[in-house]
N, C-alpha and C. Protein backbone atom coordinates (compact mmCIF):
# COMPACT_ATOMS: atom_id res chain seq x y z
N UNK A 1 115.70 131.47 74.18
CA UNK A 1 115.68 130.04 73.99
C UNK A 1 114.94 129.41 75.18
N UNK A 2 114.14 128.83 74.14
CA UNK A 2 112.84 128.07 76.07
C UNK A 2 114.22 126.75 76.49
N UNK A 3 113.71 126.49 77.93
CA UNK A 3 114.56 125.78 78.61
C UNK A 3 113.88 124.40 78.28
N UNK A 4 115.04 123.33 78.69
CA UNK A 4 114.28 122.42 78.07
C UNK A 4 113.64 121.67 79.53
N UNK A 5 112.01 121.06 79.31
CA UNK A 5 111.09 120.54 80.66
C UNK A 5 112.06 119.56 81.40
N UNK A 6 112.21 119.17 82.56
CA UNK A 6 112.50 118.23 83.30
C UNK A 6 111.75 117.20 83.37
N UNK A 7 112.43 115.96 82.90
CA UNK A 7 111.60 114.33 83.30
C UNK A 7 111.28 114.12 84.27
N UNK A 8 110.09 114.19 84.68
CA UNK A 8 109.71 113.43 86.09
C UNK A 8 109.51 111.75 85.61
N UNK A 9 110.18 111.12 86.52
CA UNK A 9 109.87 109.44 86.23
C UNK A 9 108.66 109.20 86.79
N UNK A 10 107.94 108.14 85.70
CA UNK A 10 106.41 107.73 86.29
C UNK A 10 107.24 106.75 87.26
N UNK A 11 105.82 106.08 88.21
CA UNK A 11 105.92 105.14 89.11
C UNK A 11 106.35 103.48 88.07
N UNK A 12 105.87 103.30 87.09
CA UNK A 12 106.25 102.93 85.70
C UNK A 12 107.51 102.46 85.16
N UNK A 13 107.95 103.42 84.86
CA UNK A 13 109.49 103.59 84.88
C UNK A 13 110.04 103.34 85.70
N UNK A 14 109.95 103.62 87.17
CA UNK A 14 110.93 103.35 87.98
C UNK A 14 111.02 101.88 88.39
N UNK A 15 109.35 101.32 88.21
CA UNK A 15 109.22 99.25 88.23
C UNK A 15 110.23 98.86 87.43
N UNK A 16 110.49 99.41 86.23
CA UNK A 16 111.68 99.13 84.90
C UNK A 16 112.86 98.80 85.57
N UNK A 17 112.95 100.01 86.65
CA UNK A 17 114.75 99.70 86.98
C UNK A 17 115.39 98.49 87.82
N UNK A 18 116.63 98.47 86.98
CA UNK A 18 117.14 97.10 87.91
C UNK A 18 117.74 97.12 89.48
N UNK A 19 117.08 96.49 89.65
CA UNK A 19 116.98 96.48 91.93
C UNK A 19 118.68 96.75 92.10
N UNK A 20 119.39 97.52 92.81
CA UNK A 20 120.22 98.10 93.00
C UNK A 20 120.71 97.32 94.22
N UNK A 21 121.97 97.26 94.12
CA UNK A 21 122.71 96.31 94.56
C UNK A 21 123.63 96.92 96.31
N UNK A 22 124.05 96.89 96.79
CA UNK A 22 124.93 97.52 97.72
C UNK A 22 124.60 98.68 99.00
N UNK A 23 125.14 100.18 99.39
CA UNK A 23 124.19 100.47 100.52
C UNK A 23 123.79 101.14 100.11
N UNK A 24 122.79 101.19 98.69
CA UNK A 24 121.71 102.43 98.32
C UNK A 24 120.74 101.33 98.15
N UNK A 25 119.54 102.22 98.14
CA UNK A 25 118.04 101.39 97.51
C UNK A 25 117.29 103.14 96.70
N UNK A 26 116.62 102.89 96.39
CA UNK A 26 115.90 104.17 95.66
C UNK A 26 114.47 104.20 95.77
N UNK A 27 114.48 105.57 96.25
CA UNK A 27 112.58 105.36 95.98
C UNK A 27 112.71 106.82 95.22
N UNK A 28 111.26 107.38 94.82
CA UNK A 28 110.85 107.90 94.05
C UNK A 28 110.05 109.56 94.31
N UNK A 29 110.80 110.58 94.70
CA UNK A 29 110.32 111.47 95.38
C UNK A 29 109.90 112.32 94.39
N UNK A 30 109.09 112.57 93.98
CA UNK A 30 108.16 113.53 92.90
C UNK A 30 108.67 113.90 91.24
N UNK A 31 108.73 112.45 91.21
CA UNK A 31 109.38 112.28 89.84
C UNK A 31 110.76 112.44 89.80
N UNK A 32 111.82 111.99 90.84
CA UNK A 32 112.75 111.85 91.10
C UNK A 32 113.50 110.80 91.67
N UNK A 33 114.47 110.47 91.50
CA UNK A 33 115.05 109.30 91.59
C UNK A 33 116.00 109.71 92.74
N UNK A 34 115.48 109.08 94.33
CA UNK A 34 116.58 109.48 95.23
C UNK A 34 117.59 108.52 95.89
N UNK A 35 118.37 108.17 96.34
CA UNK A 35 119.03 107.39 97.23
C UNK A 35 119.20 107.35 98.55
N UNK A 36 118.55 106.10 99.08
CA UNK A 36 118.41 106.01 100.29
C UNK A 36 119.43 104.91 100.42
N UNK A 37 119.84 105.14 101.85
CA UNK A 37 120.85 104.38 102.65
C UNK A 37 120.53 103.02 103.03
N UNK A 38 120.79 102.08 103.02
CA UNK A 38 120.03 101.12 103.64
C UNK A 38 120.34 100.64 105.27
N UNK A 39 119.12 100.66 105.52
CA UNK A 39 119.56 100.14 107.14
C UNK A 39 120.28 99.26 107.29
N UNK A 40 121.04 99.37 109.24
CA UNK A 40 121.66 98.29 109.48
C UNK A 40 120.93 97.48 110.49
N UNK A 41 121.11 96.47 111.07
CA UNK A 41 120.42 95.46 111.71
C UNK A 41 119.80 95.89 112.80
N UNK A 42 120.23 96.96 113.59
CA UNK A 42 119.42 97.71 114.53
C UNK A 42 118.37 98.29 114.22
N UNK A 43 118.45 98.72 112.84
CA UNK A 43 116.99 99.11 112.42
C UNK A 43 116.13 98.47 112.06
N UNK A 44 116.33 97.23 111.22
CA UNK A 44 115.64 96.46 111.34
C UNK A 44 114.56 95.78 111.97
N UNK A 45 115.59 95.56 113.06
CA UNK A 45 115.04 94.75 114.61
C UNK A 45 113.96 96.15 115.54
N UNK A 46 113.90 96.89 114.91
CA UNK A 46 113.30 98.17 115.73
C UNK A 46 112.19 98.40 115.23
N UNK A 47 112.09 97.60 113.60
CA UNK A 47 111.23 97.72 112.57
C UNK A 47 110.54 96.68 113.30
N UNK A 48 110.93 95.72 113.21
CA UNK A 48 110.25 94.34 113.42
C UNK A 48 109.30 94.46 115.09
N UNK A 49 110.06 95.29 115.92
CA UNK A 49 109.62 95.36 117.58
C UNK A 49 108.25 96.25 117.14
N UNK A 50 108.68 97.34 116.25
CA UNK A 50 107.03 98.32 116.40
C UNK A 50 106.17 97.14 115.97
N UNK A 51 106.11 96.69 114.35
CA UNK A 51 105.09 96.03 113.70
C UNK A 51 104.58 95.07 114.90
N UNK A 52 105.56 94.18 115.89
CA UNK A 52 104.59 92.81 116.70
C UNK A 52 103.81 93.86 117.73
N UNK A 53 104.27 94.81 118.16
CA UNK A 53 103.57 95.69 119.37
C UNK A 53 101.84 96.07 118.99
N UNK A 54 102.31 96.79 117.49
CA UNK A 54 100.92 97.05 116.85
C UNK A 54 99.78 96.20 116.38
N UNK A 55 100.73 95.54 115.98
CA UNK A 55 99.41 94.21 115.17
C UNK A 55 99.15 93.55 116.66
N UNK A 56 99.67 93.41 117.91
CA UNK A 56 98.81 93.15 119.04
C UNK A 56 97.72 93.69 119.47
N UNK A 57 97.61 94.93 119.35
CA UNK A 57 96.15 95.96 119.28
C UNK A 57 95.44 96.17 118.20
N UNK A 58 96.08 96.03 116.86
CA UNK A 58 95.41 96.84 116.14
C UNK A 58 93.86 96.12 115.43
N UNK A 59 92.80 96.78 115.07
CA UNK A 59 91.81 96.59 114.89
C UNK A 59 92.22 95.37 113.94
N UNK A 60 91.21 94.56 113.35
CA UNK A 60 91.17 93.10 113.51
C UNK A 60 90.92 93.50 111.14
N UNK A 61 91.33 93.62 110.64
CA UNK A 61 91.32 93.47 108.98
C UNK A 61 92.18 94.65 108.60
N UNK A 62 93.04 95.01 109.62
CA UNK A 62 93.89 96.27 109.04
C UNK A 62 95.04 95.73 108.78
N UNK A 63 95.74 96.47 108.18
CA UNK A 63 97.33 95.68 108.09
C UNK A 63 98.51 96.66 108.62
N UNK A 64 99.43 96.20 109.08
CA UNK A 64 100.62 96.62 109.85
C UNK A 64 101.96 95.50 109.12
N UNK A 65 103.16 96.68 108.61
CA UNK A 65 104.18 95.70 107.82
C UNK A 65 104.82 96.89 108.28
N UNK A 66 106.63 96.27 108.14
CA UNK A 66 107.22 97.37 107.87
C UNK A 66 107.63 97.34 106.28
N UNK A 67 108.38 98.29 106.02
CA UNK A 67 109.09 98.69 104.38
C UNK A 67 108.49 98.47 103.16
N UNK A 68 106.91 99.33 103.39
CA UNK A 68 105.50 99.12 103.12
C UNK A 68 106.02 100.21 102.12
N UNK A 69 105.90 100.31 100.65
CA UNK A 69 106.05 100.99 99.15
C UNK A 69 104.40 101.92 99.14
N UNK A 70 104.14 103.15 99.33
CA UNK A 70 103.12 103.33 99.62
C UNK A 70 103.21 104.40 98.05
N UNK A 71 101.87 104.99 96.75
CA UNK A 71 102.26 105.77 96.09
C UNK A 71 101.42 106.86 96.83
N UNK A 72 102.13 108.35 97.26
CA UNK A 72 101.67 109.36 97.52
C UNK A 72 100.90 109.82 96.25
N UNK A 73 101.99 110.44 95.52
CA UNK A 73 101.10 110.46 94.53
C UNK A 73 101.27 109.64 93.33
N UNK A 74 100.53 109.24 92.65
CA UNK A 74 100.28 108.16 91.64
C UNK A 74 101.25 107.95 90.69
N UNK A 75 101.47 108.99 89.74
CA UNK A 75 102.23 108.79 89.04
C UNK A 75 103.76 109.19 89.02
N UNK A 76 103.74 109.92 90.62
CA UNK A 76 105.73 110.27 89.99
C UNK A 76 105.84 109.91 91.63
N UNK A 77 105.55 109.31 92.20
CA UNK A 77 105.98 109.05 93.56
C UNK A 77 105.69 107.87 94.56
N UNK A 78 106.98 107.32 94.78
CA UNK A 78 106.81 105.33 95.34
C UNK A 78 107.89 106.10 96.58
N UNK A 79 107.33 105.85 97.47
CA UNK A 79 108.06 105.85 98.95
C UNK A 79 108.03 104.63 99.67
N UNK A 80 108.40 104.43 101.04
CA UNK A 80 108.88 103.19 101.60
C UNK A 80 108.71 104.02 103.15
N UNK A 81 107.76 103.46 103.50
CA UNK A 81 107.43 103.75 105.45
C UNK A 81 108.01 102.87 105.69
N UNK A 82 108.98 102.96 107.25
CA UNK A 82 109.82 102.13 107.57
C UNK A 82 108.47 100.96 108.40
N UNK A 83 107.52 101.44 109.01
CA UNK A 83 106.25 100.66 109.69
C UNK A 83 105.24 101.54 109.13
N UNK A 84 103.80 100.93 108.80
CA UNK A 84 103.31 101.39 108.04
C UNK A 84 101.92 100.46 108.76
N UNK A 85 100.52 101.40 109.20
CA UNK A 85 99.72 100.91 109.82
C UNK A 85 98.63 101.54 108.50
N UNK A 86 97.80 100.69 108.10
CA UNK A 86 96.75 100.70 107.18
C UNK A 86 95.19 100.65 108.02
N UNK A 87 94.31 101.52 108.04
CA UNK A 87 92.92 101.22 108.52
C UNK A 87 92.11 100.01 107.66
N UNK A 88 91.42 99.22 108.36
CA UNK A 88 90.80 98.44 107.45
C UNK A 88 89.91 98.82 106.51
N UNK A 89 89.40 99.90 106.73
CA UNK A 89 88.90 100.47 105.30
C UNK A 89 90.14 100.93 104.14
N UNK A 90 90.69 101.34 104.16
CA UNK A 90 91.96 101.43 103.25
C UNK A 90 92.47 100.28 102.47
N UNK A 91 92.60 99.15 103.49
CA UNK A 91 92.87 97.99 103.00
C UNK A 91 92.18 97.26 102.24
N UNK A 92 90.58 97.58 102.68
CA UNK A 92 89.75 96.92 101.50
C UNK A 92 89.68 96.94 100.32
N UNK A 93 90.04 98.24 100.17
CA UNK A 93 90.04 98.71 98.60
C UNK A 93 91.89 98.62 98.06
N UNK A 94 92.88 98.27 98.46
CA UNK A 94 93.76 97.88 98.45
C UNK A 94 94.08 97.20 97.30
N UNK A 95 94.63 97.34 95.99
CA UNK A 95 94.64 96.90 94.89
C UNK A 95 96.37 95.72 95.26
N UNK A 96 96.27 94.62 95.23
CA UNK A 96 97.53 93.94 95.65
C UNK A 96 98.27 93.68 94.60
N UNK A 97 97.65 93.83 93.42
CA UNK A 97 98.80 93.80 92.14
C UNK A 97 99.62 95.19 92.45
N UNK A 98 99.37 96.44 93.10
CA UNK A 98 99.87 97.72 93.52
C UNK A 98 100.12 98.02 94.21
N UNK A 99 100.40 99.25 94.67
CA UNK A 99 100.74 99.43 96.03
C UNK A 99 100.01 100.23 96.76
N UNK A 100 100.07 100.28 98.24
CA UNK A 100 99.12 101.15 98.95
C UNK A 100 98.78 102.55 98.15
N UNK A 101 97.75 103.32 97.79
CA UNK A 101 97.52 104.67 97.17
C UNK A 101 96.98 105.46 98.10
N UNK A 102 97.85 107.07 98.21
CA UNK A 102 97.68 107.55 98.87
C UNK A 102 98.55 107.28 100.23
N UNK A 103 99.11 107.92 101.42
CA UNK A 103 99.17 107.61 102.43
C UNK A 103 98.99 106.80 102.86
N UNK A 104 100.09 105.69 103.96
CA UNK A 104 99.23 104.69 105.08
C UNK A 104 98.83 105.97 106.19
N UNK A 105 97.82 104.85 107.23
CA UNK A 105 97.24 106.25 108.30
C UNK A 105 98.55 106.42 108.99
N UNK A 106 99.12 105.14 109.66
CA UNK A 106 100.59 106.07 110.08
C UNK A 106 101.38 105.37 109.50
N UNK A 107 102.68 106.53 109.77
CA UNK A 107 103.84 106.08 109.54
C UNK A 107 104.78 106.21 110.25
N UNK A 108 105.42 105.45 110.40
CA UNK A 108 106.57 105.13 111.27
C UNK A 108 108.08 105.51 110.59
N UNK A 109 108.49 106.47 111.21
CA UNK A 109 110.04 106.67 110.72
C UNK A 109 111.23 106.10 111.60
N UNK A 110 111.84 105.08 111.38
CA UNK A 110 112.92 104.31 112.21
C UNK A 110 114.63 105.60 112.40
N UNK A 111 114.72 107.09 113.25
CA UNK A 111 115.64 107.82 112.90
C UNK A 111 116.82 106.63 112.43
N UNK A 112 117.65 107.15 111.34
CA UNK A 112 118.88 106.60 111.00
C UNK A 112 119.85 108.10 110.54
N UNK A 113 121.14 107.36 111.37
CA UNK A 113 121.91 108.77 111.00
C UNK A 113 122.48 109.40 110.00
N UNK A 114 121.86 108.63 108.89
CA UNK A 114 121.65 109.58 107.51
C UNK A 114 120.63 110.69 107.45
N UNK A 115 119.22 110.40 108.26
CA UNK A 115 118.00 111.11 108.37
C UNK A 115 118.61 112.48 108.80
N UNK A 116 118.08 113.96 108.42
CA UNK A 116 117.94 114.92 108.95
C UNK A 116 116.55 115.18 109.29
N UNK A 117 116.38 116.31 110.35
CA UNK A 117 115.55 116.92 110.98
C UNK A 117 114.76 117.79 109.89
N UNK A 118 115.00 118.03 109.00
CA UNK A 118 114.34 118.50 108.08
C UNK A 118 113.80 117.77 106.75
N UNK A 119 114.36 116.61 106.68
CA UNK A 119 114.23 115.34 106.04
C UNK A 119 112.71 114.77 106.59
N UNK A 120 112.73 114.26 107.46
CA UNK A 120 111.77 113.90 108.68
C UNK A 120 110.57 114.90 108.74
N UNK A 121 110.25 116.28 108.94
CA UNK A 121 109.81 117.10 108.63
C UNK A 121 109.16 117.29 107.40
N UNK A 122 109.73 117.33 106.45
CA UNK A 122 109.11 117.19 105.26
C UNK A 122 108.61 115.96 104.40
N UNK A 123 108.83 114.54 104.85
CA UNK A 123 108.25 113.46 104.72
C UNK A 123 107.23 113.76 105.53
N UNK A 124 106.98 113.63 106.44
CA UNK A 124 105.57 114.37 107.58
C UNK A 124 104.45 115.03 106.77
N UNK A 125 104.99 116.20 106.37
CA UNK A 125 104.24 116.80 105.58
C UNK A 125 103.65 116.43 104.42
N UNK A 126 104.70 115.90 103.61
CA UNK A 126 103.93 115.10 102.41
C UNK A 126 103.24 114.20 102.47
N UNK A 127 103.27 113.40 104.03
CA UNK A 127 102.52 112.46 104.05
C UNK A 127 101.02 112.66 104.84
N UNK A 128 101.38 113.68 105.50
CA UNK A 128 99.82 114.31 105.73
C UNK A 128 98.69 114.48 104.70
N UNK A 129 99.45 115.04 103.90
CA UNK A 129 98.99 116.03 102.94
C UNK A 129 98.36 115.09 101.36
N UNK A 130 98.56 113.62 101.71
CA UNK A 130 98.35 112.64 100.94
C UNK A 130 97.51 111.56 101.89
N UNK A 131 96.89 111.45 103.38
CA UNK A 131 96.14 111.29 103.96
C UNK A 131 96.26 110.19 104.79
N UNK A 132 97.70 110.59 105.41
CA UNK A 132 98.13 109.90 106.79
C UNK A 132 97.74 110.77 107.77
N UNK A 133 97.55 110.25 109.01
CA UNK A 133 96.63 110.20 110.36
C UNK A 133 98.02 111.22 111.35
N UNK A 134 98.75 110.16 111.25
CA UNK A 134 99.15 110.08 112.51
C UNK A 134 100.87 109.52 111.59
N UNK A 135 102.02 110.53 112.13
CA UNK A 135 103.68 109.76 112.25
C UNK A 135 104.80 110.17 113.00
N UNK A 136 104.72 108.80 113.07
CA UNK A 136 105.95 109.09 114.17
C UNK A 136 107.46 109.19 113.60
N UNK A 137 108.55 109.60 114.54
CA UNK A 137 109.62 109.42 114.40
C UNK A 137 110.60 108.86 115.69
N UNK A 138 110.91 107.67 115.30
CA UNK A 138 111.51 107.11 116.30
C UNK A 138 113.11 106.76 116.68
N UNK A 139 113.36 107.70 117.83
CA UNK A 139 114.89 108.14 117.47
C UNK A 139 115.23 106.95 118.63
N UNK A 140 116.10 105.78 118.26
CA UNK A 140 116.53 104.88 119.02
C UNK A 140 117.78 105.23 119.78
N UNK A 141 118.64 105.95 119.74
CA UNK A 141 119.49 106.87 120.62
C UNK A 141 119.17 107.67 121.99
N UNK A 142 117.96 108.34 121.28
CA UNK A 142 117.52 109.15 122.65
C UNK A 142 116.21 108.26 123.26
N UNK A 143 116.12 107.24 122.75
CA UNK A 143 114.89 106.15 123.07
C UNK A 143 113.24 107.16 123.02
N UNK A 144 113.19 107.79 122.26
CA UNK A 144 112.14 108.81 121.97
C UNK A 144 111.03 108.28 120.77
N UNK A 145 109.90 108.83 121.51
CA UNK A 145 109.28 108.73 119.91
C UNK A 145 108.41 110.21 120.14
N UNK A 146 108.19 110.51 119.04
CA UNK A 146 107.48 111.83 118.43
C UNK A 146 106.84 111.54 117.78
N UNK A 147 105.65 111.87 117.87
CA UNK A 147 104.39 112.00 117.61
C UNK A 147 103.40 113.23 116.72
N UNK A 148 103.56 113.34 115.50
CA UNK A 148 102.65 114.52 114.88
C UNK A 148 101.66 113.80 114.68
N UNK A 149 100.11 114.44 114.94
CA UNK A 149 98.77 114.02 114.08
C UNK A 149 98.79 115.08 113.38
N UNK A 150 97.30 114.52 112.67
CA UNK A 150 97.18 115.57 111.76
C UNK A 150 96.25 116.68 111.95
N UNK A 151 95.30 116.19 112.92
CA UNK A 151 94.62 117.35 113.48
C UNK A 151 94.65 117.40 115.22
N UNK A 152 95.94 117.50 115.71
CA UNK A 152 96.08 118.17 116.73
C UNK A 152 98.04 118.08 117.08
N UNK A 153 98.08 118.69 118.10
CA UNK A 153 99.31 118.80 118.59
C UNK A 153 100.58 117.74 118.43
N UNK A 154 102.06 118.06 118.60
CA UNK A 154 103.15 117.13 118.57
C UNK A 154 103.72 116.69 119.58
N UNK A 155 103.25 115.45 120.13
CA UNK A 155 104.24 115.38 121.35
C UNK A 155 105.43 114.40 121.35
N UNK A 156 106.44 114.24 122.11
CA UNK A 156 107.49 113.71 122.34
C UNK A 156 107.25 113.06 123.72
N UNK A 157 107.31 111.36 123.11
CA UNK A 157 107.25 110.09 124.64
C UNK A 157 108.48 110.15 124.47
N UNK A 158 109.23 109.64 126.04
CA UNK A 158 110.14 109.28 126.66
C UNK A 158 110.09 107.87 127.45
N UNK A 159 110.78 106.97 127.62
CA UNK A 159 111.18 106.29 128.48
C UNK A 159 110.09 106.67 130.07
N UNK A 160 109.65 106.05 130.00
CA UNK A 160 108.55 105.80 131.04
C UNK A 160 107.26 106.48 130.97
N UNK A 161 107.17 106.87 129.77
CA UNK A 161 106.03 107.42 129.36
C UNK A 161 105.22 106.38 128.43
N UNK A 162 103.98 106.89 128.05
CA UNK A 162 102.91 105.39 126.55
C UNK A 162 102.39 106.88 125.65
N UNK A 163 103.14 106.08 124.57
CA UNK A 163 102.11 106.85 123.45
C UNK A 163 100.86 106.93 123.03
N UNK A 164 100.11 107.29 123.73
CA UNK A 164 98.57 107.29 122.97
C UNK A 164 98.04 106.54 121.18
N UNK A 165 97.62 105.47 121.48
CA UNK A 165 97.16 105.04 120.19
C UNK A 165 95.54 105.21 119.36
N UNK A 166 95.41 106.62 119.68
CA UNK A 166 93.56 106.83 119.35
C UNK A 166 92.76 106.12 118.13
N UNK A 167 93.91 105.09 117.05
CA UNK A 167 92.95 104.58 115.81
C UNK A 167 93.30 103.15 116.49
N UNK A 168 93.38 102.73 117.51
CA UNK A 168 93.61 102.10 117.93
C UNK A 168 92.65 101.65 119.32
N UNK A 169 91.82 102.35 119.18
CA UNK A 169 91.03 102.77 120.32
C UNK A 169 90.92 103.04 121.94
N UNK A 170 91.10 103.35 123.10
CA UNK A 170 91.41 103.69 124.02
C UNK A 170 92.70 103.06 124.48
N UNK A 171 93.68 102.76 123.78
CA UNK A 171 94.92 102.33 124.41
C UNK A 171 96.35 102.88 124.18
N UNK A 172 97.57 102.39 124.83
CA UNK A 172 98.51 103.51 124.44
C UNK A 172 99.58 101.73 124.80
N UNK A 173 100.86 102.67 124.15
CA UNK A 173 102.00 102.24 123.65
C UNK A 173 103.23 102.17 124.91
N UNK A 174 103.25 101.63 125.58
CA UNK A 174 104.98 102.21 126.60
C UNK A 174 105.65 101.89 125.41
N UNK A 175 106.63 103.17 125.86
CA UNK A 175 107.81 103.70 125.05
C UNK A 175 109.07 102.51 125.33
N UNK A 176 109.00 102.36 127.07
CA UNK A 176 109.63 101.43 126.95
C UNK A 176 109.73 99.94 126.39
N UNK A 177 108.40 99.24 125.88
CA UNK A 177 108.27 98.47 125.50
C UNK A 177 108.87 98.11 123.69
N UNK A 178 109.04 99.67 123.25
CA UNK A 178 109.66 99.63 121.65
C UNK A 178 110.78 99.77 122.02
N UNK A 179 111.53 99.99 123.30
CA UNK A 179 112.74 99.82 123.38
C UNK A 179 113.62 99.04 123.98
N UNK A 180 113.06 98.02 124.49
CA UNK A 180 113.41 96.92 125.28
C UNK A 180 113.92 95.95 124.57
């Protein structure tokens, strides 16, 4: 007896559903319907500190938001970067009845202690692999941010250290300044 196929939900379907009320929200992980936690006000405000830091440097027609709906892939997958930095070429072609396609260049992960280390990890990956630059993960506990590109090494800023911002052009980030 053949098994019967699994529904993947289009991006489609999931516009259909009614906005969910309480501490879940849902996004859409490869034709799947997942539940995410919703932040609390610390994350927020951590959201809000990256986006003013960036859009102070960042090249002049790009866009920088947080809880930016980006589709990795088109039809079975709607995610949500907690900060989400767009190149201005990306943006041009930017369809605004839709949502970002493909990867933003970075992404910003706000850690929340629902997140696992392997959670984090594999958002990374998928989002490389759909044609983000550069993401971070920003653990507000250990006041850290981590840093994967996509074509070179991972490092981890600390508290008195600056993150290098290379699409950003010769400038960098104090760590302490996203945590102040």
């Amino acid at each position: 007896m053949a098994a019967n196929p699994v529904h993947l939900m289009t991006v489609e379907e999931f516009r259909g559903l009614p906005e969910p009320t309480g501490d879940y929200y849902y996004e859409l992980h490869r034709g799947e319907l997942i539940a995410v936690t919703r932040p609390k006000l610390k994350h927020h405000l951590l959201q809000s500190r990256l986006r003013e830091l960036l859009k102070s440097v960042a090249p002049s027609e790009s866009f920088i938001e947080y809880e930016v709906a980006f589709r990795a892939l088109p039809e079975h997958d709607l995610r949500v970067a907690d900060v989400a930095y767009v190149s201005a070429e990306k943006w041009a072609v930017a369809n605004p009845d839709d949502n970002i396609r493909g990867a933003p260049d970075l992404v910003i992960e706000v850690l929340s202690p629902s997140n696992t280390a392997r959670e984090m990890y594999e958002k990374e990956q998928f989002c490389f692999a759909a044609g983000c630059r550069e993401f971070w993960v920003v653990d507000p506990d250990a006041q850290s941010v981590r840093v994967a590109r996509v074509d070179g090494p991972t490092s981890v800023y600390i508290t008195g250290e600056h993150v290098p911002l290379p699409m950003f052009g010769a400038i960098s980030l104090a760590v302490d300044e996203i945590f102040r």
